[in-house]
C-alpha atoms as a PDB file:
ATOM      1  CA  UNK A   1      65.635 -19.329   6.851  1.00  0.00           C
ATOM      2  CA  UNK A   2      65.356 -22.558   4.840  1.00  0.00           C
ATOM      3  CA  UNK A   3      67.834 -23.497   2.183  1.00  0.00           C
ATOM      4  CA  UNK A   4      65.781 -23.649  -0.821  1.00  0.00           C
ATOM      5  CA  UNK A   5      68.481 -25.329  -3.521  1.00  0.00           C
ATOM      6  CA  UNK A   6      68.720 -28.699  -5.576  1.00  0.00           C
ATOM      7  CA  UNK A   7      70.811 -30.411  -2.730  1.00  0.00           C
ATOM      8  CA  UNK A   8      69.657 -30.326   1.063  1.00  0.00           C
ATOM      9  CA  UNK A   9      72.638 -32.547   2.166  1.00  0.00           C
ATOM     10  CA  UNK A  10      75.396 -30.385  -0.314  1.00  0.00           C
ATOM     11  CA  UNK A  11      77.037 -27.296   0.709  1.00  0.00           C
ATOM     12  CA  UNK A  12      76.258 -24.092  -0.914  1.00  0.00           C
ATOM     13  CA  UNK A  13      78.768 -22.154  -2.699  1.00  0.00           C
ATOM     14  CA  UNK A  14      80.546 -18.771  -2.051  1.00  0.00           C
ATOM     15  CA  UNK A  15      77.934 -16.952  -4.051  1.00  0.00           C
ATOM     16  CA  UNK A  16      75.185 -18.973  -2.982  1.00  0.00           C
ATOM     17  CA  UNK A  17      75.814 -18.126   0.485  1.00  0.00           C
ATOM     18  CA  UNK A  18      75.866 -14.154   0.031  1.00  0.00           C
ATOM     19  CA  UNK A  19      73.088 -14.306  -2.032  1.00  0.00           C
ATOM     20  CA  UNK A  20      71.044 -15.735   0.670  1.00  0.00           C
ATOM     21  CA  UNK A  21      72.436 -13.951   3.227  1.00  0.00           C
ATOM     22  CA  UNK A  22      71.359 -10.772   1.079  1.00  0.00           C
ATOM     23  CA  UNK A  23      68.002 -11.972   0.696  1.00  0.00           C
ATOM     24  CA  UNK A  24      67.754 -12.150   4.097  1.00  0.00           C
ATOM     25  CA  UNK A  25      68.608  -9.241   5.024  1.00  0.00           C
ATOM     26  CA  UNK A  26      66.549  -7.099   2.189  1.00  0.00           C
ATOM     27  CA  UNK A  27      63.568  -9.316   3.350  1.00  0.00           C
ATOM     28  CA  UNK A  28      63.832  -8.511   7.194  1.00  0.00           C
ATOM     29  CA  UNK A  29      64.744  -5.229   6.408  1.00  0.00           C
ATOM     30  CA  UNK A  30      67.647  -5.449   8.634  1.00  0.00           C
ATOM     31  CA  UNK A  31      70.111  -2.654   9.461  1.00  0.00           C
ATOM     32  CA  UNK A  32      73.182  -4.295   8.283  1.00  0.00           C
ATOM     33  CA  UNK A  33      76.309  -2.182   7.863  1.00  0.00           C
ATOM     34  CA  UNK A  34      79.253  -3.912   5.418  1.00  0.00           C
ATOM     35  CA  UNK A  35      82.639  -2.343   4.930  1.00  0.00           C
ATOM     36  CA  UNK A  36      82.548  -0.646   8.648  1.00  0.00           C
ATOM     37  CA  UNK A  37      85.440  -1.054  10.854  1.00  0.00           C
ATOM     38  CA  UNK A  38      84.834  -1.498  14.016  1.00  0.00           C
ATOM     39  CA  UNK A  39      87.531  -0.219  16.506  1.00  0.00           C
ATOM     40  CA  UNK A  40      85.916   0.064  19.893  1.00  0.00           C
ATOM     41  CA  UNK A  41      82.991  -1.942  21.440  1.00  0.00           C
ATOM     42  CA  UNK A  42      81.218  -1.610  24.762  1.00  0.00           C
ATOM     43  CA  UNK A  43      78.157  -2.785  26.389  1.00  0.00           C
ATOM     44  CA  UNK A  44      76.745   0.282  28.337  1.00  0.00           C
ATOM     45  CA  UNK A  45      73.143   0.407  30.253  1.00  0.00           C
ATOM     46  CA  UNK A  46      71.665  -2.039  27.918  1.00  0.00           C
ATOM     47  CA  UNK A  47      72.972  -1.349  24.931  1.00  0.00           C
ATOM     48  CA  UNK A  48      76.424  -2.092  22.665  1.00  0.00           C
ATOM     49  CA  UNK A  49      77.971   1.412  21.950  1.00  0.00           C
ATOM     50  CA  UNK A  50      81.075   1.201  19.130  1.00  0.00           C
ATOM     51  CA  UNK A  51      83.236   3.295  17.612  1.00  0.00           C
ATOM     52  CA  UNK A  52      83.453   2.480  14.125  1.00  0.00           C
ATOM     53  CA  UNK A  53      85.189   4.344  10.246  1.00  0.00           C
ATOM     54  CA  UNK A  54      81.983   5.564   9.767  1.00  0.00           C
ATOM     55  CA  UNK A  55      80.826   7.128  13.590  1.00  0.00           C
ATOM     56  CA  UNK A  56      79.383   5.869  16.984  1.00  0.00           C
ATOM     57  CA  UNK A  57      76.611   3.560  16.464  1.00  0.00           C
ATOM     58  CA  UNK A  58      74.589   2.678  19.405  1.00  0.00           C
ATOM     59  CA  UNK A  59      72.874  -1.211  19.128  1.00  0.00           C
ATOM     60  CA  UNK A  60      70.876  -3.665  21.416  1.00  0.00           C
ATOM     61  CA  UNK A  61      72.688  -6.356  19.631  1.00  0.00           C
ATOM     62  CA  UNK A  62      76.009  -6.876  18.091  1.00  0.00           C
ATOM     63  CA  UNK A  63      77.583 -10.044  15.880  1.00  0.00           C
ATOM     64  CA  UNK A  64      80.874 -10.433  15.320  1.00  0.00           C
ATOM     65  CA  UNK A  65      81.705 -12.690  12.385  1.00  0.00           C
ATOM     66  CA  UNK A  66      84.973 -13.415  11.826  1.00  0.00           C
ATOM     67  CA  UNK A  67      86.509 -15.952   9.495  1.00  0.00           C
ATOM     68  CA  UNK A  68      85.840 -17.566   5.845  1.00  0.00           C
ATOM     69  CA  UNK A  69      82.767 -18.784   6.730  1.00  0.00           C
END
């Protein structure tokens, strides 16, 4: 996904950032769940199973982001 701002070698701001990483998301069309604690992770036959505040949710693939960044 290619930065598409005034400045290829500056840094893009706060806002910047989650606007891209918005419009990536609405133009994949991926399933990405904000505000969703997650409390219990496991990889079973395949796939992650976790126990989150809002349910079980069952995934091939899991990120964990953590920090400011």
């Amino acid at each position: 996904y290619a930065y598409q701002g005034d400045e290829p070698d500056g840094f893009l701001s706060a806002p910047e950032v989650i606007r891209l990483l918005r419009d990536y998301v609405h133009e994949r069309r991926l399933p990405v769940i904000e505000g969703c604690a997650v409390l219990d992770a496991r990889r079973e036959q395949g796939y992650f199973t976790m126990q989150t505040s809002r349910g079980t949710i069952r995934s091939k693939c899991l990120v964990v982001a953590a920090g400011e960044y």
